[in-house]
C-alpha atoms as a PDB file:
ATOM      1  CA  UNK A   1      -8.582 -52.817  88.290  1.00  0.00           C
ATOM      2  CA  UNK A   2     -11.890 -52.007  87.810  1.00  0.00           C
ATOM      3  CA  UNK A   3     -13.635 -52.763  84.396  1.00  0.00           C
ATOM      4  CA  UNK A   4     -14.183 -49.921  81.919  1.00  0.00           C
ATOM      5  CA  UNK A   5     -17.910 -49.341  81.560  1.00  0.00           C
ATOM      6  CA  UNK A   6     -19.234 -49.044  78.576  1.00  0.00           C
ATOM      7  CA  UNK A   7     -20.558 -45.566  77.805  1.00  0.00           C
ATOM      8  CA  UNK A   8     -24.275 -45.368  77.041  1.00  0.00           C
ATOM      9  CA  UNK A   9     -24.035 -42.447  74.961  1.00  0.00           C
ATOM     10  CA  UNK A  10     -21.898 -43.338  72.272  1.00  0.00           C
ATOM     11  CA  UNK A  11     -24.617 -42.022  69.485  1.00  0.00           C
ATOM     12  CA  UNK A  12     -26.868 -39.095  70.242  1.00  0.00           C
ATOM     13  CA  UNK A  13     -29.613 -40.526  67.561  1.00  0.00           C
ATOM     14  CA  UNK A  14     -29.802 -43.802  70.002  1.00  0.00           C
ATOM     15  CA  UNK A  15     -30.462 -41.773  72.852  1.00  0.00           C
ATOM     16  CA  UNK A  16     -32.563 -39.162  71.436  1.00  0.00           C
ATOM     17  CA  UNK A  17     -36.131 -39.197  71.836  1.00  0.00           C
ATOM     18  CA  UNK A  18     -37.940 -40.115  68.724  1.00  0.00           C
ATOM     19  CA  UNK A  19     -38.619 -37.216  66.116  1.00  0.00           C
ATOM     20  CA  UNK A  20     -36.131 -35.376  67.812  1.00  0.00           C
ATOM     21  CA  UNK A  21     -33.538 -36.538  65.357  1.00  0.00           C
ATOM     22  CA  UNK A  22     -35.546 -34.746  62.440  1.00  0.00           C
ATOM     23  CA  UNK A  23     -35.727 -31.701  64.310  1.00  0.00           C
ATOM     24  CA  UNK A  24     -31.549 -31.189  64.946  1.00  0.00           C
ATOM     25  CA  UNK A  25     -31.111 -31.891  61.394  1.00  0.00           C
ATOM     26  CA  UNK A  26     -33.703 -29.159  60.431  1.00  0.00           C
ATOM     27  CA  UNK A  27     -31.731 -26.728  63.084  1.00  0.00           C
ATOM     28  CA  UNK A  28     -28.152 -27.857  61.805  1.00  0.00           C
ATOM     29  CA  UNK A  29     -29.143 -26.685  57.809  1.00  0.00           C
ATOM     30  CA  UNK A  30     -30.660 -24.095  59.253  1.00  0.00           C
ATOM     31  CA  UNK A  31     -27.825 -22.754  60.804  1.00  0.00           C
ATOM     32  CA  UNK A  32     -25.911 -23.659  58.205  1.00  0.00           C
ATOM     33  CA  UNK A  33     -28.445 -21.627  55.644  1.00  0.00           C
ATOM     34  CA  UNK A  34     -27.995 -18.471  57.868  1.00  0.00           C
ATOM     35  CA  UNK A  35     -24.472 -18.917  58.059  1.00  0.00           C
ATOM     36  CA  UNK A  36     -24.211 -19.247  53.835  1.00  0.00           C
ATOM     37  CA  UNK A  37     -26.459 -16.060  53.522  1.00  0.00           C
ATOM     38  CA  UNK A  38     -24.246 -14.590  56.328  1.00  0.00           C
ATOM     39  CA  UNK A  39     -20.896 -15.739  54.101  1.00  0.00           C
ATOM     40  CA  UNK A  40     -22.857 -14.385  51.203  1.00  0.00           C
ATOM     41  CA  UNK A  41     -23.577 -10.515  52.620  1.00  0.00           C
ATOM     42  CA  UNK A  42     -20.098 -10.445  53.853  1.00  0.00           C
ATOM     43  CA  UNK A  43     -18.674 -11.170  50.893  1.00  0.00           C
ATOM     44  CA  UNK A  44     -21.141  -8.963  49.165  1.00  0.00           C
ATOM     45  CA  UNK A  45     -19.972  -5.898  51.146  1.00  0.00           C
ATOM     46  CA  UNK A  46     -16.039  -6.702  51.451  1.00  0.00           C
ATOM     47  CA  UNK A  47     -15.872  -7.823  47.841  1.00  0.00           C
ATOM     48  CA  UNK A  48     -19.215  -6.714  45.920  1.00  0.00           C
ATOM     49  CA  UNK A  49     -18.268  -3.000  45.844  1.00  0.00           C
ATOM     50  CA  UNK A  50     -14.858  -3.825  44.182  1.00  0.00           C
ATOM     51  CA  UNK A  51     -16.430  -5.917  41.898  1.00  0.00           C
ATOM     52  CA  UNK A  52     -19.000  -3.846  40.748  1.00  0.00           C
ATOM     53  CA  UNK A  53     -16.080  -0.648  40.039  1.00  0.00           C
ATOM     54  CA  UNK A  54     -14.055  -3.185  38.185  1.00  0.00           C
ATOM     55  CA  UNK A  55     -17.255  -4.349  36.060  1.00  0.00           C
ATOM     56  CA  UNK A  56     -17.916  -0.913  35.487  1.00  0.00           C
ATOM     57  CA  UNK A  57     -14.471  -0.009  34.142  1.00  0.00           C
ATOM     58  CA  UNK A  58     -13.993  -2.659  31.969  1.00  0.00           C
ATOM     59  CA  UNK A  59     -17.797  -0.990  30.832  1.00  0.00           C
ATOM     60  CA  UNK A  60     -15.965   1.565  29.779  1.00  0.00           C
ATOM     61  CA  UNK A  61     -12.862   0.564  28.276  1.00  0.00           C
ATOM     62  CA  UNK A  62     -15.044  -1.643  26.070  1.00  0.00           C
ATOM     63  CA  UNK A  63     -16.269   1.199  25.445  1.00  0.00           C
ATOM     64  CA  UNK A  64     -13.633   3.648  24.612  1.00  0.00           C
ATOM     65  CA  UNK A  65     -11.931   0.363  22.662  1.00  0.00           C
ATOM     66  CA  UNK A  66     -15.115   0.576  20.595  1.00  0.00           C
ATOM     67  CA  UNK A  67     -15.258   4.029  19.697  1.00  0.00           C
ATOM     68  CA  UNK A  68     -11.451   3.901  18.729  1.00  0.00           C
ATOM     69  CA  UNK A  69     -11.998   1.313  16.325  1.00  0.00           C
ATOM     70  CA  UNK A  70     -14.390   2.698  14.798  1.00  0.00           C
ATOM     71  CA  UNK A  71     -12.192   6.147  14.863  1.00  0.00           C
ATOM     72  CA  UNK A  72      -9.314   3.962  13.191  1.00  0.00           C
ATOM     73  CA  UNK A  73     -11.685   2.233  10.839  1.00  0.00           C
ATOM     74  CA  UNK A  74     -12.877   5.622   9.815  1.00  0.00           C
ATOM     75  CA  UNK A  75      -9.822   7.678   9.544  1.00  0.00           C
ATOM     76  CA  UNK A  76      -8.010   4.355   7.563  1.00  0.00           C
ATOM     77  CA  UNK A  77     -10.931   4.512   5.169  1.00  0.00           C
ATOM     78  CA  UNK A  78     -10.081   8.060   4.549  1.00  0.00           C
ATOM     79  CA  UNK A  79      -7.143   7.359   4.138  1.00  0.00           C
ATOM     80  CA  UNK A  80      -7.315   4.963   1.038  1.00  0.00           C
ATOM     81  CA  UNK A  81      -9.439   6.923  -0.666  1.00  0.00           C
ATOM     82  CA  UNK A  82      -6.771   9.787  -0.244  1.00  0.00           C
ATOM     83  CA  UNK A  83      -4.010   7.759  -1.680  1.00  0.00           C
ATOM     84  CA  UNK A  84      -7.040   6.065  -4.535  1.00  0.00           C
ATOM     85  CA  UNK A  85      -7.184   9.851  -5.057  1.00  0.00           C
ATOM     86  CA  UNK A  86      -3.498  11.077  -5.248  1.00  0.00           C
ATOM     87  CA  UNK A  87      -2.786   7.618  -7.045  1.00  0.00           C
ATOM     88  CA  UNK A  88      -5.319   8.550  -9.878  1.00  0.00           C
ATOM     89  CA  UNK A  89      -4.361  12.228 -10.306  1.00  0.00           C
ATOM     90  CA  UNK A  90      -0.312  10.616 -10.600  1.00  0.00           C
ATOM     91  CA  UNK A  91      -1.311   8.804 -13.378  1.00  0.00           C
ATOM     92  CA  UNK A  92      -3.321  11.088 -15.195  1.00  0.00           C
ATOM     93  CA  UNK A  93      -0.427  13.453 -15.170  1.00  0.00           C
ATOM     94  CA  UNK A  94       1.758  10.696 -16.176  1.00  0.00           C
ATOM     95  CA  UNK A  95      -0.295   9.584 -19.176  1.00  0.00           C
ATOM     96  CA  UNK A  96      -0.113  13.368 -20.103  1.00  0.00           C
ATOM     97  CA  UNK A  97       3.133  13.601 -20.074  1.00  0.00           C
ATOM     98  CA  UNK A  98       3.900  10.334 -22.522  1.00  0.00           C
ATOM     99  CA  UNK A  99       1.309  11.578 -24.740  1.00  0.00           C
ATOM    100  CA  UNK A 100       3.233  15.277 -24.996  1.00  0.00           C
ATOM    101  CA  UNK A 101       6.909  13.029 -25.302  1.00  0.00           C
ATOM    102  CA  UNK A 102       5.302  11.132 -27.718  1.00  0.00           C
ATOM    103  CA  UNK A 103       3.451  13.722 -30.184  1.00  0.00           C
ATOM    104  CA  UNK A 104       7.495  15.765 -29.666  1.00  0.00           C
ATOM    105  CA  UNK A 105       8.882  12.452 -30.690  1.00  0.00           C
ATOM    106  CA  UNK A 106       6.373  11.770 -33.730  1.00  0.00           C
ATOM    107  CA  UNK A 107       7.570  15.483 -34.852  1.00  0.00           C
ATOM    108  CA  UNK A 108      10.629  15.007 -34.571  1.00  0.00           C
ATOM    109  CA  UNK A 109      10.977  12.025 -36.569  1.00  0.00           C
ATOM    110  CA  UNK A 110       8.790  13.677 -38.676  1.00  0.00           C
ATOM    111  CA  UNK A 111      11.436  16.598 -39.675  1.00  0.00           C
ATOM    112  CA  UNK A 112      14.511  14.490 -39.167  1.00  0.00           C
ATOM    113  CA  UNK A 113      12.636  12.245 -42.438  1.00  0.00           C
ATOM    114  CA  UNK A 114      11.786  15.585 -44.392  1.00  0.00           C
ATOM    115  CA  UNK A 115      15.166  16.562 -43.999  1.00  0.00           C
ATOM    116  CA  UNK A 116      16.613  13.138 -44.843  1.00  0.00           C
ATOM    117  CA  UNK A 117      14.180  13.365 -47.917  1.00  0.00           C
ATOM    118  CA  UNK A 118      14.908  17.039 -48.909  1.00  0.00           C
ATOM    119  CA  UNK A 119      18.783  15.982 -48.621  1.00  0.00           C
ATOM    120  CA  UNK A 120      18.144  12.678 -50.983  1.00  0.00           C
ATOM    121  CA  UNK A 121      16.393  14.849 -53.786  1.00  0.00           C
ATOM    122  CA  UNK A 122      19.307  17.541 -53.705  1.00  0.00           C
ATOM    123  CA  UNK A 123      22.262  14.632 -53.639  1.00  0.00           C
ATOM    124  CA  UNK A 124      19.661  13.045 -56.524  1.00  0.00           C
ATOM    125  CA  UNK A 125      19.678  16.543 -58.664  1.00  0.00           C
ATOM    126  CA  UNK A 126      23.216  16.741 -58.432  1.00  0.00           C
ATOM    127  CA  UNK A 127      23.662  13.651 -59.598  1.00  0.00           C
ATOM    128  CA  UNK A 128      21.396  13.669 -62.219  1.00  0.00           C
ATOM    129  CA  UNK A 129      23.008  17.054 -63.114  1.00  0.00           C
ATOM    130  CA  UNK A 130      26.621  15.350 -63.036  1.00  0.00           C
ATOM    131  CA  UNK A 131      25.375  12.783 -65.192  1.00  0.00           C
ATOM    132  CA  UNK A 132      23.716  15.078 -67.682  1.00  0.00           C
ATOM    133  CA  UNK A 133      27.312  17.294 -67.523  1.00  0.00           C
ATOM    134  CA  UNK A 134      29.274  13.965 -67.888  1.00  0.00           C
ATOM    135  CA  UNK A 135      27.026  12.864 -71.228  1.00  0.00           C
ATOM    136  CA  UNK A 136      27.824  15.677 -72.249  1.00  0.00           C
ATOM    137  CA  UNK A 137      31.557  16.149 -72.348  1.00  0.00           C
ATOM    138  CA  UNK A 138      34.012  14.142 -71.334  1.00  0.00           C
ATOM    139  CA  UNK A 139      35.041  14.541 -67.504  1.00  0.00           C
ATOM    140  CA  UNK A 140      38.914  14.970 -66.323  1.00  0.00           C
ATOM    141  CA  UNK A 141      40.406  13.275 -62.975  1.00  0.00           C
ATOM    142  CA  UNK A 142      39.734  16.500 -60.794  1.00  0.00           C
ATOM    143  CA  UNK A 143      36.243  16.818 -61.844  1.00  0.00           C
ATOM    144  CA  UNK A 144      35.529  13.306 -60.497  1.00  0.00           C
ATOM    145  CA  UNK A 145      37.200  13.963 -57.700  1.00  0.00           C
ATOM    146  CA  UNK A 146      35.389  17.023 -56.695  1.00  0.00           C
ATOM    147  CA  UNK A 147      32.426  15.567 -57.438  1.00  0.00           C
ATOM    148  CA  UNK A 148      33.045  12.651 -55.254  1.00  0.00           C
ATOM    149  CA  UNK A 149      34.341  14.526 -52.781  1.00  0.00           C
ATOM    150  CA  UNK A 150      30.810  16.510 -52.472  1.00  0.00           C
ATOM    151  CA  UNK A 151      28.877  13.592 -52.339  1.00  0.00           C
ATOM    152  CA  UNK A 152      31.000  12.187 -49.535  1.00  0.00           C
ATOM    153  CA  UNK A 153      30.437  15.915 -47.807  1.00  0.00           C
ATOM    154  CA  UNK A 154      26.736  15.802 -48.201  1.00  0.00           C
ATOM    155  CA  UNK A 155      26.400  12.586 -46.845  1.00  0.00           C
ATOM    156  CA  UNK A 156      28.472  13.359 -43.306  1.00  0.00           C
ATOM    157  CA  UNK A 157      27.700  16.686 -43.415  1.00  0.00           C
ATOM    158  CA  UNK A 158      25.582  17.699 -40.183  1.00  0.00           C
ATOM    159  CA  UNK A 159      22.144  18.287 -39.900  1.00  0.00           C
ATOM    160  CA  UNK A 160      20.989  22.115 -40.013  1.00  0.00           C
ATOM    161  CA  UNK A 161      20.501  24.139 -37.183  1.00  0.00           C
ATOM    162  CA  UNK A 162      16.841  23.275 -36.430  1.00  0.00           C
ATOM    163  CA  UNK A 163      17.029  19.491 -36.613  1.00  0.00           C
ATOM    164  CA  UNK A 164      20.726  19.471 -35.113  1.00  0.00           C
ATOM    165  CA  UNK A 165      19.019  21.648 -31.768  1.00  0.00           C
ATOM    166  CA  UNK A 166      16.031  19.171 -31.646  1.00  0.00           C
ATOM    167  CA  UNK A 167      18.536  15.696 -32.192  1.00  0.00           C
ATOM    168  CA  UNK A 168      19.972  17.267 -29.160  1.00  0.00           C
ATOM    169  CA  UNK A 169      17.346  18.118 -27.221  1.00  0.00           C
ATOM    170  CA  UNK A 170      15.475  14.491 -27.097  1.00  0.00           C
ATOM    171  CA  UNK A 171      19.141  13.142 -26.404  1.00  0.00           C
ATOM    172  CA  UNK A 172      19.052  15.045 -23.193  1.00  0.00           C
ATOM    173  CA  UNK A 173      16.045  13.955 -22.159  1.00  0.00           C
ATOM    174  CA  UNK A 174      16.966  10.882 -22.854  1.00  0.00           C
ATOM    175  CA  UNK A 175      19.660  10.461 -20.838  1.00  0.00           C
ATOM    176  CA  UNK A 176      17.177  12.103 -17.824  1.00  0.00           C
ATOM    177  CA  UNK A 177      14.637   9.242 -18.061  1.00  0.00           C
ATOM    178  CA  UNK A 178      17.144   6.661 -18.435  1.00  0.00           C
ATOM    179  CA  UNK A 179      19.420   8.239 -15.209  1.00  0.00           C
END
């Protein structure tokens, strides 16, 4: 067998002349630098073109989003002051109407204690007159009794037409709020 020789090449650098070494590595990033711009232009026009349409799109649905905001922003604003509006008109008419019930209400308490007055001073003249008639002469069984049983009418009788149609009337309304 024949021995292996060594090989005298086994580094380039060793057998390189000097300042050769300096110049590969200047060729090698070189190449490598033209290659990288190379990468960079082909990228540029497979994927750059793409890239720019998508960045312009999302351009614009920025935007559109923008505009729409401020659409909503606007049209909610309007909005409010719609319902501020409606809400302040409802309770205008509302105070109007518990002023009118109450001013009805004041009147008719007003006649329904005129009436109760007016029906105390007649039930007090006829008994002042009953008493003046019983000083007078001496009164019998049935003339008690009568006059007791015209008190007790006076005091159940009903109230006269007016009063009795207004009693009525504030009972059915009444019974409207409170249903």
């Amino acid at each position: 067998m024949a021995p292996e020789s060594k090989s005298t090449k086994s580094n380039p650098s060793e057998t390189a002349p000097p300042g050769a070494n300096d110049k590969n590595s200047e060729m090698l990033e070189d190449a490598r630098q033209h290659l990288e711009g190379s990468l960079d232009t082909i990228k540029e026009i497979l994927i750059g073109e793409h890239a720019r349409e998508i960045q312009t799109k999302m351009g614009h649905l920025e935007e559109r989003a923008s505009r729409e905001l401020v659409d909503v922003q606007n049209n909610t604003h309007r909005r409010f002051e719609s319902l501020e509006s409606f809400m302040r008109k409802e309770l205008h008419h509302l105070r109007e109407d518990v002023k009118k019930e109450q001013d009805e209400r004041s009147k008719a308490i007003e006649q329904v204690s005129e009436e109760i007055l007016r029906r105390y001073r007649e039930i007090y003249v006829e008994i002042e007159r009953t008493f003046t008639h019983l000083e007078t002469r001496k009164p019998d069984r049935q003339f008690i009794g009568s006059l007791l049983m015209k008190m007790a009418a006076a005091f159940q009788a009903e109230p006269p037409g007016e009063i009795k149609h207004n009693v009525a009337e504030f009972k059915t309304k009444a019974m409207k709020k409170s249903g």
